[in-house]
N, C-alpha and C. Protein backbone atom coordinates (compact mmCIF):
# COMPACT_ATOMS: atom_id res chain seq x y z
N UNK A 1 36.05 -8.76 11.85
CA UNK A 1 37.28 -8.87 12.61
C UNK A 1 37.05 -9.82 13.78
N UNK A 2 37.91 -10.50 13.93
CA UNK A 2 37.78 -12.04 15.24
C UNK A 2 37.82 -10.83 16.56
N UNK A 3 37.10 -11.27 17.44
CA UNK A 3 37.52 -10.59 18.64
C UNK A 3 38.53 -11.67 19.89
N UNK A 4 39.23 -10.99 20.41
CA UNK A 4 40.11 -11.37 21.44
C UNK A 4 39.87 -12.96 22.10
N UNK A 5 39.01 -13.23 22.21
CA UNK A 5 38.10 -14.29 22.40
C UNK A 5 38.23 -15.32 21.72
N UNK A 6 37.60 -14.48 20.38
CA UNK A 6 37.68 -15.74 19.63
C UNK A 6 39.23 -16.03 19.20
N UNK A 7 39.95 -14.87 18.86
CA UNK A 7 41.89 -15.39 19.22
C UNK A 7 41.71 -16.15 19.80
N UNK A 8 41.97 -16.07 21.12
CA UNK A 8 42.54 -16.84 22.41
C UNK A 8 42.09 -18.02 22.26
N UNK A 9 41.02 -18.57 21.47
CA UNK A 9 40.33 -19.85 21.18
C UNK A 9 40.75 -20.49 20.24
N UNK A 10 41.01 -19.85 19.08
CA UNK A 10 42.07 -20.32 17.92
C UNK A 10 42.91 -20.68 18.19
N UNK A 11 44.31 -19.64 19.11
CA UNK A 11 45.32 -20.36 19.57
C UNK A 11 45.77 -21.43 20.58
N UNK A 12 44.02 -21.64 21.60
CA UNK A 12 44.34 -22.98 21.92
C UNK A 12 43.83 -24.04 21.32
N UNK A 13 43.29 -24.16 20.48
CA UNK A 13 42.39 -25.00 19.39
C UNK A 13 44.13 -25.16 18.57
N UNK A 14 44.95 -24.43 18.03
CA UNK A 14 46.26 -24.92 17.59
C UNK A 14 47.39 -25.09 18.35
N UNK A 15 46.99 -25.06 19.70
CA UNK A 15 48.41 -25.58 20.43
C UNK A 15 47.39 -26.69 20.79
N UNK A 16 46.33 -27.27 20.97
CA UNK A 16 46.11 -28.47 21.19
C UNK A 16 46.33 -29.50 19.90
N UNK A 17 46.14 -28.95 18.88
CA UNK A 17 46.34 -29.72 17.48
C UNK A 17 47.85 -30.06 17.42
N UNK A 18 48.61 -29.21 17.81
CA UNK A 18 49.90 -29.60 18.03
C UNK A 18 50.31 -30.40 18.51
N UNK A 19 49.85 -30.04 20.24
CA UNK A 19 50.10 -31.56 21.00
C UNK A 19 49.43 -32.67 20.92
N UNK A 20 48.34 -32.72 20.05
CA UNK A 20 47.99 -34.37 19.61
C UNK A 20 48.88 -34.45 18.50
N UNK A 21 48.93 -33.40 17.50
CA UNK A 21 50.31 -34.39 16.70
C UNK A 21 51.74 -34.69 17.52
N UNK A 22 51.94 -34.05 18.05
CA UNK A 22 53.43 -34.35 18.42
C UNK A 22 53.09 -35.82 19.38
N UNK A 23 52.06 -36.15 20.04
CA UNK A 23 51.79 -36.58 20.56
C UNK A 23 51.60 -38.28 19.80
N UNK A 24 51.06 -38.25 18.47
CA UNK A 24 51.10 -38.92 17.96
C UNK A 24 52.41 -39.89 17.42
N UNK A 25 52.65 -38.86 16.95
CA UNK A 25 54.82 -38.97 16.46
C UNK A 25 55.47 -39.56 17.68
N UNK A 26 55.10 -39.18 18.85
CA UNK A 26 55.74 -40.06 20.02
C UNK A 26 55.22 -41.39 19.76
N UNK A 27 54.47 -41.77 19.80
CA UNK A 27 53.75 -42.89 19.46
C UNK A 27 54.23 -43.81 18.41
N UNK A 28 54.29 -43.11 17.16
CA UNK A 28 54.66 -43.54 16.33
C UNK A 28 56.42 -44.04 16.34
N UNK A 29 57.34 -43.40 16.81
CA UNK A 29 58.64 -43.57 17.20
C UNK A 29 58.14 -44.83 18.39
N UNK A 30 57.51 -44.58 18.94
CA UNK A 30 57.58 -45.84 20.30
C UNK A 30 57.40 -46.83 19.59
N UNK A 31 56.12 -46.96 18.86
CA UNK A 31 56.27 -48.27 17.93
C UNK A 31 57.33 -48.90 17.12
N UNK A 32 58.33 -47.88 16.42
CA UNK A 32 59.29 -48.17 15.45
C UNK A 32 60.15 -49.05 16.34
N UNK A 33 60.53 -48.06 17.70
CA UNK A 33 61.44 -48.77 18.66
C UNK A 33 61.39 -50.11 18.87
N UNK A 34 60.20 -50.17 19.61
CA UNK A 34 59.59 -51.61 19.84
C UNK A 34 59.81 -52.76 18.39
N UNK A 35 59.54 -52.36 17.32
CA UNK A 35 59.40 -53.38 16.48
C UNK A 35 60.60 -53.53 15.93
N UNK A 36 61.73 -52.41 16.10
CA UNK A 36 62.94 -52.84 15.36
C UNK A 36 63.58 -54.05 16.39
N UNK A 37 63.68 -53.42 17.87
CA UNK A 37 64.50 -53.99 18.64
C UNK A 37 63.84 -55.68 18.64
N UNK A 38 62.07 -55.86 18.36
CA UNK A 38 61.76 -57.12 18.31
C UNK A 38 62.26 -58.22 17.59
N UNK A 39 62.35 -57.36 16.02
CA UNK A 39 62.77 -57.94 14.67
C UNK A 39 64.46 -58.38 15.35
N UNK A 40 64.99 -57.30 16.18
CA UNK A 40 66.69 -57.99 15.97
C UNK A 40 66.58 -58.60 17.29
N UNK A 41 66.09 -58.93 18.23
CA UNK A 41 65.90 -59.79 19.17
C UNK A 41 65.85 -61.58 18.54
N UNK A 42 65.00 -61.64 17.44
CA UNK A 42 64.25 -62.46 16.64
C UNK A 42 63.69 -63.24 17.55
N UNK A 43 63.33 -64.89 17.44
CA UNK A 43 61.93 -65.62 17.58
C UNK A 43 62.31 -65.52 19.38
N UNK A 44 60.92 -64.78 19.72
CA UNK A 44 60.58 -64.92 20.93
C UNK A 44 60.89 -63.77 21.67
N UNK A 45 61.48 -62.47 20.92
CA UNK A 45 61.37 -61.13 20.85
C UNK A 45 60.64 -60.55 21.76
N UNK A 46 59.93 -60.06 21.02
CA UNK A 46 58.09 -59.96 21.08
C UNK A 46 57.62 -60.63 23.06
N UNK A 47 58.09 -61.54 23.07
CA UNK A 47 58.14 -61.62 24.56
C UNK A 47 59.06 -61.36 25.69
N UNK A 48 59.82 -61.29 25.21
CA UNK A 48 60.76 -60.61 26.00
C UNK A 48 60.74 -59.21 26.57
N UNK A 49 60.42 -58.64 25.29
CA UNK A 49 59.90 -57.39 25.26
C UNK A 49 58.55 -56.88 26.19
N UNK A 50 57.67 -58.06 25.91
CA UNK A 50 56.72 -57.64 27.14
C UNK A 50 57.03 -57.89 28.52
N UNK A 51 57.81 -58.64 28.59
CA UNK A 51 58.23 -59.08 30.46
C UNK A 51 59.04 -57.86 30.71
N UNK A 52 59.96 -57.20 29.59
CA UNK A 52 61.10 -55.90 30.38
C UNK A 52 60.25 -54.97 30.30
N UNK A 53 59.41 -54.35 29.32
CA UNK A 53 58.48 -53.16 29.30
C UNK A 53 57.14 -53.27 30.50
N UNK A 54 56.37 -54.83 31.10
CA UNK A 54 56.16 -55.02 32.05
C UNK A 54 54.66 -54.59 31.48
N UNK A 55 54.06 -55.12 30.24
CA UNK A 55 53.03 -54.54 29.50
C UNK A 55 52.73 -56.32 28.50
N UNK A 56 51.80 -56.30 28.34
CA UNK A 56 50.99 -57.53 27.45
C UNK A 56 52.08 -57.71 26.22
N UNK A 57 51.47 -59.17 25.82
CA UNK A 57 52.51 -59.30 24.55
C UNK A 57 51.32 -58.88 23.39
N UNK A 58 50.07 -58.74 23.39
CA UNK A 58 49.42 -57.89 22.80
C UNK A 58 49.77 -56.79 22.63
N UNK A 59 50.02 -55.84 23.54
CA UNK A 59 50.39 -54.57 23.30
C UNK A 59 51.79 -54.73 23.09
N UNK A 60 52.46 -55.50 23.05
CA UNK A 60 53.93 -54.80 21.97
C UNK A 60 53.56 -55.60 20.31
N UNK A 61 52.34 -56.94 20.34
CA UNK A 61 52.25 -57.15 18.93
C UNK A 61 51.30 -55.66 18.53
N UNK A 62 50.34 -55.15 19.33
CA UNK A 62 49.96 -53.68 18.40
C UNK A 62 50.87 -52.62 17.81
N UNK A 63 51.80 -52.82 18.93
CA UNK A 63 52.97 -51.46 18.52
C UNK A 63 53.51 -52.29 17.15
N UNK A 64 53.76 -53.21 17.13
CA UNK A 64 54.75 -54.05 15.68
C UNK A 64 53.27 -53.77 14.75
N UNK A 65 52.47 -54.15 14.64
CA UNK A 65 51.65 -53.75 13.58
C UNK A 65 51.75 -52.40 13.14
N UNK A 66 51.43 -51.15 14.74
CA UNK A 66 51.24 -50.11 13.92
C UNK A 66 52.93 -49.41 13.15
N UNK A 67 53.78 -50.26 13.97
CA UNK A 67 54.93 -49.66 13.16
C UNK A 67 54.83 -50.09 11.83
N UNK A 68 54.01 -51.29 11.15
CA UNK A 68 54.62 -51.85 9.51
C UNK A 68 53.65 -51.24 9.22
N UNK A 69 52.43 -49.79 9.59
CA UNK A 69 51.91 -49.26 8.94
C UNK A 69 52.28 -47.84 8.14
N UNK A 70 53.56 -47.59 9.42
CA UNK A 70 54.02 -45.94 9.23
C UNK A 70 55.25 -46.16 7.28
N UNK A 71 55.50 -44.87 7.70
CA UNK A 71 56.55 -44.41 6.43
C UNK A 71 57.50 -45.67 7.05
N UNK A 72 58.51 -45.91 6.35
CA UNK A 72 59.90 -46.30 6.34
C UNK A 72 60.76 -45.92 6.78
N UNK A 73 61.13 -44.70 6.66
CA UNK A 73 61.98 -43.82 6.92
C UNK A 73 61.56 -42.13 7.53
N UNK A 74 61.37 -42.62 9.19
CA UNK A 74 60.61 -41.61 9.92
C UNK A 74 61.27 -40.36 9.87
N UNK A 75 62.80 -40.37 9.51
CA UNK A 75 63.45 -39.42 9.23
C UNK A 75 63.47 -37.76 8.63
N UNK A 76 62.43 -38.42 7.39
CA UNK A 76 62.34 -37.80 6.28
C UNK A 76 60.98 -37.41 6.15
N UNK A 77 60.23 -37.43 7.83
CA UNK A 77 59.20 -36.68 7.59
C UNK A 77 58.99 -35.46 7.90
N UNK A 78 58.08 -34.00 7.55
CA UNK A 78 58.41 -33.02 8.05
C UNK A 78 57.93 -33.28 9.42
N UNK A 79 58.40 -32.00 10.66
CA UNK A 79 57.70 -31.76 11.83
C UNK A 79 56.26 -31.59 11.49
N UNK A 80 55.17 -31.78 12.56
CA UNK A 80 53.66 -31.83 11.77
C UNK A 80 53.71 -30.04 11.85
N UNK A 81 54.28 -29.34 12.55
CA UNK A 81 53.53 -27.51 12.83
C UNK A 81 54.54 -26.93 11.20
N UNK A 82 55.18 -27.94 9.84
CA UNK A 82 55.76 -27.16 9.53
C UNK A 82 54.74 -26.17 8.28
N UNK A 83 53.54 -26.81 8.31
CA UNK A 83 52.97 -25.91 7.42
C UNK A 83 52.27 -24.65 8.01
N UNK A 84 52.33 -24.94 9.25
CA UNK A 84 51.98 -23.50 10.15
C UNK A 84 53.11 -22.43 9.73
N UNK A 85 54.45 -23.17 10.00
CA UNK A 85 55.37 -22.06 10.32
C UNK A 85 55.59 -21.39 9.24
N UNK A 86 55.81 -22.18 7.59
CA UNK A 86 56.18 -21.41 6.27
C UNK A 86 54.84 -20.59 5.85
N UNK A 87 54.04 -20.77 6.95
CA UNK A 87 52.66 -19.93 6.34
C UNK A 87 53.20 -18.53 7.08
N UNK A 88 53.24 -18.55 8.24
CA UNK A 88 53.73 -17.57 9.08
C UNK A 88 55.09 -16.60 8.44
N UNK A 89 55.97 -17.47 8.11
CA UNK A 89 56.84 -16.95 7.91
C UNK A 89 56.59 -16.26 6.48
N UNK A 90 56.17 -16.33 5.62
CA UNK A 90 55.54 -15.70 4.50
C UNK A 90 55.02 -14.51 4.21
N UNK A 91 54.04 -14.94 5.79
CA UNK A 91 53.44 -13.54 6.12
C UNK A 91 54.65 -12.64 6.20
N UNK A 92 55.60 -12.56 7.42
CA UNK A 92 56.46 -12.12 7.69
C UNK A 92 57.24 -11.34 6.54
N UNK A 93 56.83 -12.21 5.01
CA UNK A 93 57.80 -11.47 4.61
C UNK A 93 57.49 -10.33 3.67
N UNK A 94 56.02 -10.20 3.55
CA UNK A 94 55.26 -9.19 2.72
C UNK A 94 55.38 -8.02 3.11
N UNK A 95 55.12 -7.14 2.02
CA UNK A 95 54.90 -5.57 2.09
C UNK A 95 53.91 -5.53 3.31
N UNK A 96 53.75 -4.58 4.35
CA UNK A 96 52.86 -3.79 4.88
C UNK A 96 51.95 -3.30 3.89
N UNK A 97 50.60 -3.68 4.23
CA UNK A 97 49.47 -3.13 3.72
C UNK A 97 48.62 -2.33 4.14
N UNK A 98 47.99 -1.38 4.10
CA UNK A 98 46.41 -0.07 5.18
C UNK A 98 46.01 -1.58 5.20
N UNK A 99 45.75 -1.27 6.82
CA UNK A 99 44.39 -2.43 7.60
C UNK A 99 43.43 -2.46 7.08
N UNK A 100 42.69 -1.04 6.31
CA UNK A 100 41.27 -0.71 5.96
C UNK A 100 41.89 -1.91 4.58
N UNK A 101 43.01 -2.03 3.78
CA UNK A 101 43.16 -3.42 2.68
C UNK A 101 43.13 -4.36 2.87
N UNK A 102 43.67 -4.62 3.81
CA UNK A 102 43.25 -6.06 5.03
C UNK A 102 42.48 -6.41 5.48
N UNK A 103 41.51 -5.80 5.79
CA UNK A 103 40.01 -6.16 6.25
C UNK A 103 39.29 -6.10 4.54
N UNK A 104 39.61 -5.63 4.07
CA UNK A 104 38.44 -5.94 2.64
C UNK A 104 38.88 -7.13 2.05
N UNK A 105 40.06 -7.18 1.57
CA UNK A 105 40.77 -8.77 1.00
C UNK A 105 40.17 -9.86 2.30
N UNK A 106 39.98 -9.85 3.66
CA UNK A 106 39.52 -10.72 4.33
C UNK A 106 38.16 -11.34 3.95
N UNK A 107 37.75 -10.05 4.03
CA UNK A 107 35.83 -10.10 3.35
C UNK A 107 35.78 -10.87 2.18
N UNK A 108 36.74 -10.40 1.51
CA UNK A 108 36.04 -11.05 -0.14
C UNK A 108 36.52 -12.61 0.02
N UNK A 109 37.34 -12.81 0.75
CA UNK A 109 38.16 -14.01 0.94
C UNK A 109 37.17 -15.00 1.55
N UNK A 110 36.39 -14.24 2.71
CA UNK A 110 35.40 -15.48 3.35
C UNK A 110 34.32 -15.75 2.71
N UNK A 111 33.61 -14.50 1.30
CA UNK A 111 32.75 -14.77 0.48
C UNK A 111 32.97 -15.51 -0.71
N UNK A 112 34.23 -16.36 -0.69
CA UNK A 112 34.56 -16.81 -2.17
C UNK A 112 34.88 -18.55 -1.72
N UNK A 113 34.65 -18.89 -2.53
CA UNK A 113 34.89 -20.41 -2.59
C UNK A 113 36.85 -20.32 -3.53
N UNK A 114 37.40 -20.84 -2.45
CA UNK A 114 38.72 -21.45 -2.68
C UNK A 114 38.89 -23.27 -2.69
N UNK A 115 39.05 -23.18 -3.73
CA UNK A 115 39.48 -24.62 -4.52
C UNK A 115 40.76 -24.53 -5.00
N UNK A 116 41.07 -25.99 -4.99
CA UNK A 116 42.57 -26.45 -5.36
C UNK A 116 42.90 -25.30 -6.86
N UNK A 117 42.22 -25.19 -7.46
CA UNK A 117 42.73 -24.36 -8.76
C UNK A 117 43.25 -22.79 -7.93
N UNK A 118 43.02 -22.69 -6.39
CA UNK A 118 43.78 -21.59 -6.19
C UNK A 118 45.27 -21.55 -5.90
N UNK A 119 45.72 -22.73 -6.03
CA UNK A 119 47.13 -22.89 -5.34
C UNK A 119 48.35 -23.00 -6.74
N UNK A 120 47.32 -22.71 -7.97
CA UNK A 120 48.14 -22.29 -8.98
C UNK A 120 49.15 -20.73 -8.85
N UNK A 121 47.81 -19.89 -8.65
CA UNK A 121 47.71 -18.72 -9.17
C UNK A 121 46.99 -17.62 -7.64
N UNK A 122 47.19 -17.66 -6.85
CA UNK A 122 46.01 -17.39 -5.81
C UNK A 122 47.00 -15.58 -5.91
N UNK A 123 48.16 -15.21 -6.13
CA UNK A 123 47.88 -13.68 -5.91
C UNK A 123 46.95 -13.24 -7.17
N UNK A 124 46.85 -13.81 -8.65
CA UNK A 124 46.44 -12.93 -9.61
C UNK A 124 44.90 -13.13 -9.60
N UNK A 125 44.18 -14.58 -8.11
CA UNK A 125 43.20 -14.50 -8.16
C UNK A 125 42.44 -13.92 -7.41
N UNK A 126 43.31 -13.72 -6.40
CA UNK A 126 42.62 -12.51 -5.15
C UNK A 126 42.59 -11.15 -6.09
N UNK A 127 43.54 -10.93 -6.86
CA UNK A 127 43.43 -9.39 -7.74
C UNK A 127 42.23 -9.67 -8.40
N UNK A 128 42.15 -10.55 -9.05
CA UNK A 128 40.78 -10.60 -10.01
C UNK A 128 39.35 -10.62 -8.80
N UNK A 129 39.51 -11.01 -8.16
CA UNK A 129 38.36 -10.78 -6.93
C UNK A 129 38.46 -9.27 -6.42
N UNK A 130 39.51 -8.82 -6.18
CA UNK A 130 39.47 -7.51 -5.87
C UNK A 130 39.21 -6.47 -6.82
N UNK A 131 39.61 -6.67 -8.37
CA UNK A 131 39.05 -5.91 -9.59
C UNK A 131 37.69 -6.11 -9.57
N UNK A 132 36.79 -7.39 -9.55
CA UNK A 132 35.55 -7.55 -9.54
C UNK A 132 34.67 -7.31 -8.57
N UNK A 133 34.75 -6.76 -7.60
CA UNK A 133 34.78 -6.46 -5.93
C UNK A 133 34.08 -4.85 -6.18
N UNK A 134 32.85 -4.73 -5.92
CA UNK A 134 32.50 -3.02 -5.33
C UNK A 134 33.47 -2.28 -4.47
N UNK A 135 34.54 -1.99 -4.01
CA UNK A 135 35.36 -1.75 -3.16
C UNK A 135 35.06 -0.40 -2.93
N UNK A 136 35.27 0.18 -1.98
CA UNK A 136 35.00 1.51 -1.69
C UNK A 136 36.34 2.34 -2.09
N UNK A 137 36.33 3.13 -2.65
CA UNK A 137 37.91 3.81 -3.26
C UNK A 137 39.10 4.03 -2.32
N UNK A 138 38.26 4.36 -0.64
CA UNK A 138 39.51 4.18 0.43
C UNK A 138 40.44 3.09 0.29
N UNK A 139 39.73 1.97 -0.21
CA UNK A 139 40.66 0.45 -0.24
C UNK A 139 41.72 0.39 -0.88
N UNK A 140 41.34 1.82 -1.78
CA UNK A 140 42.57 1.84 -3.37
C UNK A 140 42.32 0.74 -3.70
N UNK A 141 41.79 0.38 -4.34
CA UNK A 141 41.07 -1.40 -4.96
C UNK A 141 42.70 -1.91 -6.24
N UNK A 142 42.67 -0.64 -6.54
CA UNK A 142 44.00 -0.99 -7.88
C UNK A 142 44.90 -1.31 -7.05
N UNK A 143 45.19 -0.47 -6.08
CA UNK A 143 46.78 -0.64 -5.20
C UNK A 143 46.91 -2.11 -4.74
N UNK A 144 45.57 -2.22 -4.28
CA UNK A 144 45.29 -3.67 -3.45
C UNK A 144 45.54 -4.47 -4.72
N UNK A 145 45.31 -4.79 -5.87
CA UNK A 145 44.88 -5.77 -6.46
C UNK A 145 46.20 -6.03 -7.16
N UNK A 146 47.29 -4.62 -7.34
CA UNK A 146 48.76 -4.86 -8.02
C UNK A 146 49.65 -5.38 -6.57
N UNK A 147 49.44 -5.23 -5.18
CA UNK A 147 50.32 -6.01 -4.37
C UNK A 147 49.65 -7.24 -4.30
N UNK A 148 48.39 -8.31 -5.01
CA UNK A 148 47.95 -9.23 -4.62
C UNK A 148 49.16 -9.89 -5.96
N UNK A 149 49.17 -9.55 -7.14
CA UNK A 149 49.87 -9.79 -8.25
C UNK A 149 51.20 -10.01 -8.28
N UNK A 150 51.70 -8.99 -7.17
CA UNK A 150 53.24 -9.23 -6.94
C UNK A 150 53.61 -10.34 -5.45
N UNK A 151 52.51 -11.10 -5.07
CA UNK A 151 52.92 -12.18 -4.66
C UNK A 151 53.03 -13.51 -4.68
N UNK A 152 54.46 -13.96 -3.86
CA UNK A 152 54.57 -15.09 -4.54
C UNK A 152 53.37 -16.31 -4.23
N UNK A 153 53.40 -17.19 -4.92
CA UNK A 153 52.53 -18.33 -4.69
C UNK A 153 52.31 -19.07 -3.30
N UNK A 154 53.54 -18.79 -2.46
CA UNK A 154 53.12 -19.33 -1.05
C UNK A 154 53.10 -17.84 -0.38
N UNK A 155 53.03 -16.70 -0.41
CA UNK A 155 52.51 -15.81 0.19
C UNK A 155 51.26 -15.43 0.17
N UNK A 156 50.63 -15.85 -1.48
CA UNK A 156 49.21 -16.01 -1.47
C UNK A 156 48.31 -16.28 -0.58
N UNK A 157 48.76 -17.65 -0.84
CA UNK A 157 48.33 -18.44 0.48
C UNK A 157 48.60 -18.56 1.98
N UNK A 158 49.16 -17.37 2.01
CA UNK A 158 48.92 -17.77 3.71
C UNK A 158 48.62 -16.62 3.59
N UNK A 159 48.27 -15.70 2.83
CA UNK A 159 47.47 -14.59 3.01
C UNK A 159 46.04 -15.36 2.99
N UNK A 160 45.50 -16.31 2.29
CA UNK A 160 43.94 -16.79 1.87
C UNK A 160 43.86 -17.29 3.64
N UNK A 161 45.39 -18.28 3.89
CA UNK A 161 44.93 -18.74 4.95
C UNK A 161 44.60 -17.63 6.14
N UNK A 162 45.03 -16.83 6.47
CA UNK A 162 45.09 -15.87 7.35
C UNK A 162 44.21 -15.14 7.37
N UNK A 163 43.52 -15.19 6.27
CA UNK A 163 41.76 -14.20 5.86
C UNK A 163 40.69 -14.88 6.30
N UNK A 164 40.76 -16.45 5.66
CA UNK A 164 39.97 -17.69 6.31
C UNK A 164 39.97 -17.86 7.56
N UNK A 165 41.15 -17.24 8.18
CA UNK A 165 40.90 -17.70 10.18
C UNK A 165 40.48 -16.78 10.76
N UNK A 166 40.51 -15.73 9.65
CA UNK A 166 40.56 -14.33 10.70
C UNK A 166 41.13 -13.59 11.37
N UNK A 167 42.33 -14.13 10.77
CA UNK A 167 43.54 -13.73 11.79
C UNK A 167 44.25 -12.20 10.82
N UNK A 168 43.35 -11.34 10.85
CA UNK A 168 43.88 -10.35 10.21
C UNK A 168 45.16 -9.58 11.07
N UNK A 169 45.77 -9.61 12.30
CA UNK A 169 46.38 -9.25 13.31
C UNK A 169 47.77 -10.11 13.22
N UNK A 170 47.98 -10.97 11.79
CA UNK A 170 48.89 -11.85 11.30
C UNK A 170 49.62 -10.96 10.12
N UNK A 171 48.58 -10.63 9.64
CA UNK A 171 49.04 -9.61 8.29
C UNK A 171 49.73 -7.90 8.62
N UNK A 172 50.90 -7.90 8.17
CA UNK A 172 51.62 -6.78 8.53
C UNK A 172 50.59 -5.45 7.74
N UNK A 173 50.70 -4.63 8.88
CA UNK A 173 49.97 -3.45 8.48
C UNK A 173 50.74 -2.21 8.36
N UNK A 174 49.94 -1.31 7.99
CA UNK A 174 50.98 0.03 7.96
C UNK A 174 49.59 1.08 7.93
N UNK A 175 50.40 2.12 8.79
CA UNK A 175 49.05 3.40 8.89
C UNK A 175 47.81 3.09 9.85
């Protein structure tokens, strides 16, 4: 089980990951700005642009480079925290499980090698880890292994993810 500590370290280790992405995306929009308004300025743009922004004509030709590196259409990208949130929210939407099931599915979870072949199938493969598993009978090993079966494919996984961080205090409990 993570102690308090190590929480409090996780969650600023992911609100800093946050604010370098979001941080980035600013960036990335500043560039777009810069290079659209250069392109419809046309020849001699690019300088103009550095005398009003009051910054090198180097640094608005970097911003025009790194803009013809991004997507096309910045629109249509997700927010960067959105694979945090549908993980979260997933959680959110599962059965309550005994903690004493939650802490054993964690265990077997940090002793197993997860590979891409888990993102087929990951509830019927945590069951098969939990059928193959010494489990102590408190765990109800069957009970555990028919609610790993009845979930869906992205609840799986943010159950694997949530075992992998340690964040058993994510997973709804009961009892």
């Amino acid at each position: 089980m993570q102690s308090e500590f190590q929480r409090q370290l996780t969650a600023a280790a992911a609100r800093i990951q946050y604010g370098s992405d979001e941080r980035t995306a600013g960036a990335d929009d500043k560039a777009r700005a810069i290079a659209q308004e250069a392109a419809r300025r046309g020849r001699g743009g690019a300088k103009q642009l550095a005398d009003e922004l009051g910054v090198s004509e180097k640094t608005v030709s970097q911003a025009i480079a790194r803009a013809r590196m991004l997507p096309a259409d910045p629109g249509r990208t997700l927010p960067s925290d959105t694979l945090e949130r549908l993980l979260a929210a997933e959680l959110e939407s599962l059965a309550p499980l005994p903690l004493l099931q939650w802490q054993a599915l964690a265990f077997l979870v940090r002793g197993t090698v997860i590979d891409v072949v888990w993102v087929e199938q990951p509830g019927e493969l945590l069951a098969q880890e939990v059928e193959d598993a010494e489990l102590d009978d408190a765990c109800e090993p069957a009970a555990l292994a028919r609610s790993c079966r009845g979930w869906s494919r992205a609840q799986g996984l943010a159950v694997i993810d949530a075992c992998q961080r340690g964040d058993i205090e994510a997973l709804p409990a009961r009892g």
